[in-house]
Protein backbone atom coordinates (compact mmCIF):
# COMPACT_ATOMS: atom_id res chain seq x y z
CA UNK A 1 0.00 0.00 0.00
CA UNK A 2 1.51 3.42 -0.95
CA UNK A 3 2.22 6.36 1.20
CA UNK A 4 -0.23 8.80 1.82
CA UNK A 5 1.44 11.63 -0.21
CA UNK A 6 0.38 14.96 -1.38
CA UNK A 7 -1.65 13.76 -4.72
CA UNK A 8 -3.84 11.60 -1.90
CA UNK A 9 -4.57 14.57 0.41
CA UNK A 10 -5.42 16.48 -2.39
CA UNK A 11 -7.91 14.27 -3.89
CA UNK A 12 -9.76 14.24 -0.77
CA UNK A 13 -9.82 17.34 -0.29
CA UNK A 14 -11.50 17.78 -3.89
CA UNK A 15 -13.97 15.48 -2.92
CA UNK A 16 -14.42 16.85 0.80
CA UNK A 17 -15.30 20.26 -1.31
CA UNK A 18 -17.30 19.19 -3.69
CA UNK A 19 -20.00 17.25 -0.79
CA UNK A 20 -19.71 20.31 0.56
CA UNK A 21 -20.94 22.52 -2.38
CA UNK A 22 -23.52 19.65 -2.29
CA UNK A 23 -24.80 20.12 1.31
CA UNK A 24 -24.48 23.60 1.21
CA UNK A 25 -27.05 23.79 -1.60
CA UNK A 26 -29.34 21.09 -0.21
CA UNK A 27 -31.66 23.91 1.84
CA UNK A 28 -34.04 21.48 2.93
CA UNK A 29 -31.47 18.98 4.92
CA UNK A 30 -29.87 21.70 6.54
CA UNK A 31 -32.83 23.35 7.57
CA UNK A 32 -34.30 19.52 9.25
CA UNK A 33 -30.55 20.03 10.68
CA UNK A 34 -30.90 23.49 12.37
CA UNK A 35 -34.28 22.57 13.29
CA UNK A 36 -33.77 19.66 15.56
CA UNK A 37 -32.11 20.92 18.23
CA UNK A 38 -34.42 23.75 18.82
CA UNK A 39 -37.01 20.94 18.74
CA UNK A 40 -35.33 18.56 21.43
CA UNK A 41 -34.04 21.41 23.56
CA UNK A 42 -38.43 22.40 23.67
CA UNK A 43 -39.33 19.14 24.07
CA UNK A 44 -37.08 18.19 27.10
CA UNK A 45 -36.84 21.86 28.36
CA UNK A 46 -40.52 22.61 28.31
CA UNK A 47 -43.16 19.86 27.79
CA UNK A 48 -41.02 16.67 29.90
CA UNK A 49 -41.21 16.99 33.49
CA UNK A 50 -41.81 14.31 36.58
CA UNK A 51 -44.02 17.21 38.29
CA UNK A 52 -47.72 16.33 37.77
CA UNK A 53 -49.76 19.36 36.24
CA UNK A 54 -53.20 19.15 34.52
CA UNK A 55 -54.48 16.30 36.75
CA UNK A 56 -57.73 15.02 35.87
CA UNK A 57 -59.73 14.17 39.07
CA UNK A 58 -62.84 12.91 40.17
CA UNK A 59 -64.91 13.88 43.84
CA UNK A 60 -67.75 11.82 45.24
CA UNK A 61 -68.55 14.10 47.97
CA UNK A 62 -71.16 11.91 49.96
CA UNK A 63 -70.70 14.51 53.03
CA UNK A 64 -71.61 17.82 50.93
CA UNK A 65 -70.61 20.09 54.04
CA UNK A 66 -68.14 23.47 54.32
CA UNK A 67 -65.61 21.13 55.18
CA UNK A 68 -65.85 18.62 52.45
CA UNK A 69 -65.79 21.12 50.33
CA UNK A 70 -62.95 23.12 51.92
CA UNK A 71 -60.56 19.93 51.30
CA UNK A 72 -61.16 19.27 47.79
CA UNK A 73 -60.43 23.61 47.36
CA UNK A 74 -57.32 23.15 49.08
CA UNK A 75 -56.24 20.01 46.76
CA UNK A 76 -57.04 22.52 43.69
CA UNK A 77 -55.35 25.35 45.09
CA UNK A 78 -51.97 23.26 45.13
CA UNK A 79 -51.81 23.67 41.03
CA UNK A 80 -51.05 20.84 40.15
CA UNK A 81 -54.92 19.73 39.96
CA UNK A 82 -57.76 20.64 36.89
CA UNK A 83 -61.56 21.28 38.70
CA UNK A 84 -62.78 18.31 39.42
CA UNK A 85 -65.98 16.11 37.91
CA UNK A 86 -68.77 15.72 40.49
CA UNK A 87 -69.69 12.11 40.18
CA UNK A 88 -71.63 9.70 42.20
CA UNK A 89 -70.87 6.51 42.24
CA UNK A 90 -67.89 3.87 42.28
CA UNK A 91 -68.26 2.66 38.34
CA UNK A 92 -68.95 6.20 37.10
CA UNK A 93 -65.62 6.53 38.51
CA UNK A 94 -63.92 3.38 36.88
CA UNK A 95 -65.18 4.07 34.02
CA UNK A 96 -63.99 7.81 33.44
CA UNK A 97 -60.64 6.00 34.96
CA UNK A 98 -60.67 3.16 32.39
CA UNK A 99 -61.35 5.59 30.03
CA UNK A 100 -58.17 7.99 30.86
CA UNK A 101 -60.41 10.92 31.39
CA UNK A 102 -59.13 11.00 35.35
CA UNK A 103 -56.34 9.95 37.20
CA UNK A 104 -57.71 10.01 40.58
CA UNK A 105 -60.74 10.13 42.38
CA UNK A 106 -61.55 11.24 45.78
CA UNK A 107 -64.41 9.34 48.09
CA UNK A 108 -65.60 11.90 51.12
CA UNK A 109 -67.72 9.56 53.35
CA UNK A 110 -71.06 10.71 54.74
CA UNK A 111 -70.06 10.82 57.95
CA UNK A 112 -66.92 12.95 58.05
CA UNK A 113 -68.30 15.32 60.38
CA UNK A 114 -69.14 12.93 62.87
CA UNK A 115 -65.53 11.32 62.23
CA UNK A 116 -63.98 14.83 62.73
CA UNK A 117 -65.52 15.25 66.39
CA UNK A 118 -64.32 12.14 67.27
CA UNK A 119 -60.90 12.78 65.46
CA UNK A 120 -60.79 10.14 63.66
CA UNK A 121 -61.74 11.33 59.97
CA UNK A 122 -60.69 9.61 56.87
CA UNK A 123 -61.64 9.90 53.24
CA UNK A 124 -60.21 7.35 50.59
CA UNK A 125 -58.45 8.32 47.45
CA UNK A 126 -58.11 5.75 44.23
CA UNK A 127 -55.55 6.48 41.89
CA UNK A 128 -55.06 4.79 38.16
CA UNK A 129 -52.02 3.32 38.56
CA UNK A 130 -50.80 2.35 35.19
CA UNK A 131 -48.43 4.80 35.16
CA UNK A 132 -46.89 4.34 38.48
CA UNK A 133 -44.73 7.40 38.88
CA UNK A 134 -47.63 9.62 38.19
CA UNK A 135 -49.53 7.76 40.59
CA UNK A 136 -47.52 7.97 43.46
CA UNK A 137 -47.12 11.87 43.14
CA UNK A 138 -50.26 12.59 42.46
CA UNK A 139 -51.33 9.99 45.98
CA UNK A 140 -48.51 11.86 47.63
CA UNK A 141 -49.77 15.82 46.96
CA UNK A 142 -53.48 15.25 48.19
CA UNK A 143 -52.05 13.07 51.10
CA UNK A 144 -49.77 15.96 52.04
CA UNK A 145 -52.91 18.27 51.74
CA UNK A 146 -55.10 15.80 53.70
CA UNK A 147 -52.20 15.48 56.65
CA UNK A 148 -52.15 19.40 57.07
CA UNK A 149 -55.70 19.74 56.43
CA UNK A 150 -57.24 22.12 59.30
CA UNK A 151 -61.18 20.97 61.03
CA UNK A 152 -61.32 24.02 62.21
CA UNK A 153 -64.04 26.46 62.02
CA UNK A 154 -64.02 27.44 58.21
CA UNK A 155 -64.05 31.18 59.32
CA UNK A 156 -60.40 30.34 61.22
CA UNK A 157 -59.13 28.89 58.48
CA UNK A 158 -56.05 30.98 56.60
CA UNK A 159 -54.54 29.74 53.21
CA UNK A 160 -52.14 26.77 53.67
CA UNK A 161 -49.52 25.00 51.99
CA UNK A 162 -48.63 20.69 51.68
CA UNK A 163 -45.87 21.36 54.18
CA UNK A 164 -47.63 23.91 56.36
CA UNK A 165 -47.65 22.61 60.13
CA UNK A 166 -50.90 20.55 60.76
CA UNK A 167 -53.59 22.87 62.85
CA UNK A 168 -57.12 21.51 64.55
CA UNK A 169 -56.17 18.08 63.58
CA UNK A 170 -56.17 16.88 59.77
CA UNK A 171 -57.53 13.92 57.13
CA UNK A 172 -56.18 10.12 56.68
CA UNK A 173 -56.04 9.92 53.22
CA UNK A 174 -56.82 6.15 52.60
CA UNK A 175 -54.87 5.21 49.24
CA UNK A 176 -55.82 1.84 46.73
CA UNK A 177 -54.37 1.92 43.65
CA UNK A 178 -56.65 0.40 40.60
CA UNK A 179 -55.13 -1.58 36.95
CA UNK A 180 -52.09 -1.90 38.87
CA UNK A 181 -52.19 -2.11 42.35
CA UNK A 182 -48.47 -2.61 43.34
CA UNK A 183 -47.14 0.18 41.14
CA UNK A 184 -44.97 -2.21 38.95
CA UNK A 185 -43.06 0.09 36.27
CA UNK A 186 -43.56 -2.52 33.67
CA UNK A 187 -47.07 -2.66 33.37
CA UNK A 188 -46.55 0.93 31.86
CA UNK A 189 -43.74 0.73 29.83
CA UNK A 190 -44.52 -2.59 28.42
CA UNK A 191 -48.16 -1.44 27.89
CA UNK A 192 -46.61 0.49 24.88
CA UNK A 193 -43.39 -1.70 23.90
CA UNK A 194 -45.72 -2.77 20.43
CA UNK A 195 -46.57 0.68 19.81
CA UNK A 196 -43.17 1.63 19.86
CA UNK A 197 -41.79 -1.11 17.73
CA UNK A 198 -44.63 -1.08 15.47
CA UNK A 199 -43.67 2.38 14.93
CA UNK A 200 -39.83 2.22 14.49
CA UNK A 201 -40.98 -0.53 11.76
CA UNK A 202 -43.36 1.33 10.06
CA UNK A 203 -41.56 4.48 9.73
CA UNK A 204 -37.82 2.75 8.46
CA UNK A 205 -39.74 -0.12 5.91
CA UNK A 206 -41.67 2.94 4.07
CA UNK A 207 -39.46 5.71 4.22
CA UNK A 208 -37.20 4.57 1.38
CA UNK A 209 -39.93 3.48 -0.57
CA UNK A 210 -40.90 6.28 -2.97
CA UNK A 211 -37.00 7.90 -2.88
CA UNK A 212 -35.39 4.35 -3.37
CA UNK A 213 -37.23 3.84 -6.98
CA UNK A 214 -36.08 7.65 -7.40
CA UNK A 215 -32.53 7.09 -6.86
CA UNK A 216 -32.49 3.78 -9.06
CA UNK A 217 -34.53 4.82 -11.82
CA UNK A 218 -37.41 2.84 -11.31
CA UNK A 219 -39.49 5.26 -10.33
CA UNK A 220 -40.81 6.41 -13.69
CA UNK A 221 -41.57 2.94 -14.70
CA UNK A 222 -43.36 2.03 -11.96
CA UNK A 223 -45.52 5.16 -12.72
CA UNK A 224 -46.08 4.56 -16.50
CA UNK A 225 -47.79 1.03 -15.53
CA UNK A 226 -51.88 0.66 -15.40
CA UNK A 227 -52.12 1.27 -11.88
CA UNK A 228 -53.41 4.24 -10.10
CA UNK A 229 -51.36 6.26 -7.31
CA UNK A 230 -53.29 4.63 -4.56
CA UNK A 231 -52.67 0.85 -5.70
CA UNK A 232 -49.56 1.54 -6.37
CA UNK A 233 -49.30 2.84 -2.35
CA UNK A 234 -52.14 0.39 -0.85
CA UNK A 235 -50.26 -2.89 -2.40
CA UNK A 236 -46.30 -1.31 -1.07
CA UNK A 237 -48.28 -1.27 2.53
CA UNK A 238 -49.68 -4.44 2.47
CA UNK A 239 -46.76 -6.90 2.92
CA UNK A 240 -46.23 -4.68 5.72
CA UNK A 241 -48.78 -5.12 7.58
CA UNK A 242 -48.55 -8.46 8.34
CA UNK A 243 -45.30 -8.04 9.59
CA UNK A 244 -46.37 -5.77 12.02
CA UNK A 245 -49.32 -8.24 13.13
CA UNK A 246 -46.54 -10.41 13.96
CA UNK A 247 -44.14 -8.14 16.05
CA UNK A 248 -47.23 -7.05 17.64
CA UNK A 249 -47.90 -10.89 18.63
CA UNK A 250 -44.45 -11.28 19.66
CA UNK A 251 -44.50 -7.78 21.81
CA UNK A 252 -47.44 -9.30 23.71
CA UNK A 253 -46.38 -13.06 24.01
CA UNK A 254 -42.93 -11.88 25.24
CA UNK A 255 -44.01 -9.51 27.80
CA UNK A 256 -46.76 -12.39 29.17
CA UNK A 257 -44.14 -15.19 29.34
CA UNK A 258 -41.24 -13.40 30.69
CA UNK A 259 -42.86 -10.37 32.89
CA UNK A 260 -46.48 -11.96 33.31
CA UNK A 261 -48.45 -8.85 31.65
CA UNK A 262 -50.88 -9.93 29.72
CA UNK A 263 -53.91 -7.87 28.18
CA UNK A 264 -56.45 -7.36 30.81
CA UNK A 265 -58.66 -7.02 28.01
CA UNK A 266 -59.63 -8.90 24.55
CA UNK A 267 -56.67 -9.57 22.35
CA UNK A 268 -59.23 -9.41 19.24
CA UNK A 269 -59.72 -5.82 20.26
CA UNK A 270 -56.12 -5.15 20.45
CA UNK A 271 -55.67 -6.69 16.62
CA UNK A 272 -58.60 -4.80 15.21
CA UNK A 273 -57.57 -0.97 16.60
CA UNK A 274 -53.51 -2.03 15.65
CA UNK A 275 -54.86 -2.23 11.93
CA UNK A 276 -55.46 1.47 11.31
CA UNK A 277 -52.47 2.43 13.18
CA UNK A 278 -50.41 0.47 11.16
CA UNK A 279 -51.73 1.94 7.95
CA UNK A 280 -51.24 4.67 9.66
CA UNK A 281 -47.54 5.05 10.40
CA UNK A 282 -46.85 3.14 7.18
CA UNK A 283 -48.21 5.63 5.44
CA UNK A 284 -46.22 8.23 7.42
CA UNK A 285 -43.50 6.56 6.10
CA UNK A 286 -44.27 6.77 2.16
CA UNK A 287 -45.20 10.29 2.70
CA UNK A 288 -41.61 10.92 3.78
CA UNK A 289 -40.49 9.21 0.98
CA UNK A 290 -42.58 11.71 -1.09
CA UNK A 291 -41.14 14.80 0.59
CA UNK A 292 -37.29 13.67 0.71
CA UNK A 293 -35.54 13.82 -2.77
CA UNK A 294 -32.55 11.58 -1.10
CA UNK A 295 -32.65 8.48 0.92
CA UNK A 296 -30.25 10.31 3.47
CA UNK A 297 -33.28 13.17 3.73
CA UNK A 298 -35.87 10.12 4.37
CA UNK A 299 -33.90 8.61 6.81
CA UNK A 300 -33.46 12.04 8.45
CA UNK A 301 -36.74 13.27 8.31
CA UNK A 302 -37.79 9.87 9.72
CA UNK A 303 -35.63 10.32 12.88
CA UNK A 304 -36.96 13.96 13.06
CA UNK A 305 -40.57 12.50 13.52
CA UNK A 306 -40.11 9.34 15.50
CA UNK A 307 -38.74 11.69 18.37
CA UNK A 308 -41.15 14.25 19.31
CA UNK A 309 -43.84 11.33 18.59
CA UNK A 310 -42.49 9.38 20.83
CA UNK A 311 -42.57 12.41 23.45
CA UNK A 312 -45.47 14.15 22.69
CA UNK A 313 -47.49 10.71 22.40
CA UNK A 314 -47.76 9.70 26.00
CA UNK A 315 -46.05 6.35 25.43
CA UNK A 316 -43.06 7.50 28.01
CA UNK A 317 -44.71 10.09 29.44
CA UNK A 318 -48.05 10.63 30.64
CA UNK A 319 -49.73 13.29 27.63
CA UNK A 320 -52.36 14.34 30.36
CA UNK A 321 -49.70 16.04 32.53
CA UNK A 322 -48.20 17.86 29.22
CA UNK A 323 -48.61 21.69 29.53
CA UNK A 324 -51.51 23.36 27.46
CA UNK A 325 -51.66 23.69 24.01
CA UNK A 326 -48.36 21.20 23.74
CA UNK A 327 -50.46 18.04 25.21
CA UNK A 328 -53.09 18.96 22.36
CA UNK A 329 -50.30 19.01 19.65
CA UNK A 330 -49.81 14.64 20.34
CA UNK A 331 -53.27 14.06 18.75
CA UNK A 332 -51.86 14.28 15.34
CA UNK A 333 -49.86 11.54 15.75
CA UNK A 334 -51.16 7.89 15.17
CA UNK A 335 -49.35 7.08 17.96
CA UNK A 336 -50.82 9.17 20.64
CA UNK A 337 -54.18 7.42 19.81
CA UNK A 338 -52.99 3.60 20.03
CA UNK A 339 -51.16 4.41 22.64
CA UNK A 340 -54.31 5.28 24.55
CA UNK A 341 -56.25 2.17 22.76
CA UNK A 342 -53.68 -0.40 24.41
CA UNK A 343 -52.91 1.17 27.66
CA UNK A 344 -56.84 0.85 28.15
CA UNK A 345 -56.59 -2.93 26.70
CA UNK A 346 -53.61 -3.81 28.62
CA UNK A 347 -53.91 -2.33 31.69
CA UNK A 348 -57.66 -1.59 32.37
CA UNK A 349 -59.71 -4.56 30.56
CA UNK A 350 -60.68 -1.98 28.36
CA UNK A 351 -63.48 -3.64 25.78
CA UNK A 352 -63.96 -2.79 21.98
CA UNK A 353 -66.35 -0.02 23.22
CA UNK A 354 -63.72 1.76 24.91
CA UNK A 355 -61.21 2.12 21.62
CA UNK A 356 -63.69 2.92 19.03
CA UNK A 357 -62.95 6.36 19.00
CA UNK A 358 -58.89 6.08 19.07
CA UNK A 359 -59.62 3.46 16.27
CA UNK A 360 -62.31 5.94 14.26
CA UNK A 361 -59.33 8.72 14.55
CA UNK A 362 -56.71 6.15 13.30
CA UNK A 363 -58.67 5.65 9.69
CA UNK A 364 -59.00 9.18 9.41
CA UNK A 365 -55.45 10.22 9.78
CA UNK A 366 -54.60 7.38 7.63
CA UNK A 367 -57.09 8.75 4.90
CA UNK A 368 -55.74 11.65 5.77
CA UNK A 369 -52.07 10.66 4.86
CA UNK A 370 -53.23 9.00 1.79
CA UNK A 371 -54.71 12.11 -0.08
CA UNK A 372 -51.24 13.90 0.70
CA UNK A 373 -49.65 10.79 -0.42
CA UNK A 374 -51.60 11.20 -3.68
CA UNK A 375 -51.10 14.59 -4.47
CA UNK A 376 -47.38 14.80 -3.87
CA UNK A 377 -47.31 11.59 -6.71
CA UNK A 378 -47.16 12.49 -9.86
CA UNK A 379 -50.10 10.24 -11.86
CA UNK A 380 -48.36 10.52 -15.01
CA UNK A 381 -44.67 10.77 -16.33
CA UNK A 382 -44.03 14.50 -17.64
């Protein structure tokens, strides 16, 4: 092998120049460049945080006194907590529960005045605990509030804090956790592990679809055959789709065998709302492949969406303590919605009732996906 000598360094430098005359003109991959840190330094900076805000909570208040109400104003005025729903009822509260519409729900007995006089009072708090990090923060903050809870005479009473010094007594807050009752971390990690390998598939088998014929000069061909635009897309996603049926078996048998979480609910319900979301992020996918003009600008673009989907989607954070405005962003991505559908599956028992709406906005974002799809394909050569 010859010496590197100054013919070598020069011909790399040639090339080194002319990639970068290259990049430098590409406008679109350098803005995707500049515009991903800004995007990860707002998404971990701003939206992620361990702090529970936005709770959405639940009161039975069976006692429907000054002081009754007087503890569930203190819990709000803490700010971590949305007004709560007046409900009645143990399965009006599972169900909003099931149904991720609260996080906790707060029982005040009947008799908590007569438990008060004899100091003894005690109101019982249930908690979703699929997410158990959530849960046990959220259980903590109204148990501080209960603890330094004042009986006093309401017209006594001054504004308090969680760690304010207990006065005229204070609440036992009771705590039962429900779809998870020892808090395992798995049961809410694993509750997504198919959505976010169905995903990472999806996205990487499509991307290169579209710019891949480009690039090899197939792409014209395949255009100048009897097929329309949407046959040509429906029959690249179809192969597809039965491999993610079978990672999405795997997922599930894998996390039964080996951690014992198995769907609370109806596997059949799991496979019929994992149908539109794979169309779904498969079509993601080819609409990259529309956008990019390079397989390196699919790939990147690809890696640009899976992360803020991944965040903004709830499937490592819970989306209901996101801040305003951000939270609502995570409902144009297909995975916010399955996300929901199997965490209610999985973890709740959650019945085909329960995901029809996730499912319903699945097929349209799909449909959605597939009239961009079509007009960014040209239907006819020239």
């Amino acid at each position: 092998m010859r010496a590197a000598g100054p013919r070598f360094w020069s011909n790399v430098l040639a090339v080194a120049y002319r990639e970068t005359a290259v990049l430098r003109h590409d406008r679109a991959f350098l803005s995707l460049i500049s515009m991903q840190p800004l995007m990860m330094l707002l998404l971990f900076g701003f939206v992620l945080s361990n702090e529970p805000a936005n709770v959405p909570w639940a009161v039975w208040d069976q006692n429907q006194t000054a002081v009754s109400r007087r503890l569930v104003r203190d819990i709000q005025a803490t700010g971590y907590f949305l007004a709560p729903r007046a409900i009645e009822g143990y399965d009006t509260g599972r169900t909003l529960m099931r149904e991720g519409k609260i996080l906790a729900l707060l029982v005040i007995p009947k008799r908590l005045r007569r438990d008060i006089e004899r100091g003894r009072p005690q109101v019982q708090l249930l908690v979703d605990g699929s997410d158990p990090l959530s849960a046990a923060r959220v259980a903590s903050y109204i148990g501080q509030v209960g603890a330094t809870f004042t009986t006093a005479d309401p017209a006594e009473v001054r504004p308090r804090t969680p760690t304010a010094a207990a006065a005229g007594g204070g609440i036992d807050v009771r705590q039962r956790f429900w779809f998870n009752p020892t808090l395992r971390d798995n049961v809410f990690f694993l509750g997504a592990l198919a959505a976010m390998l169905l995903t990472n598939f999806c996205l990487s088998a499509t991307s290169l679809g579209l710019v891949g014929e480009r690039e090899s000069g197939t792409y014209e061909h395949m255009l100048s055959l009897p097929t329309t635009a949407l046959e040509i897309v429906l029959g690249k996603l179809l192969p597809h789709v039965g491999v993610g049926f079978v990672l999405l078996v795997y997922a599930t048998v894998a996390s039964g065998l080996i951690f014992g979480i198995w769907p609370a609910g109806s596997f059949l319900t799991l496979l019929f709302v994992t149908l539109p979301f794979v169309l779904a992020s498969l079509s993601i996918g080819v609409f990259v492949s529309t956008l990019a003009r390079t397989s390196a600008q699919a790939v990147f673009i690809t890696v640009f969406f899976i992360m803020p989907s991944f965040v903004l989607s709830g499937v490592m954070f819970p989306y209901q303590l996101m801040p305003d405005g951000v939270r609502h962003v995570g409902y144009l991505f297909p995975l916010r919605w399955y996300q929901i559908a199997a965490r209610r599956i999985v973890a709740r028992g959650a019945g085909l009732d329960d995901v029809l709406l996730p499912a319903a906005a699945l097929f349209v974002i799909f449909a959605a996906l597939l009239v961009g799809i079509r007009r960014r394909m040209k239907p006819r050569l020239g």
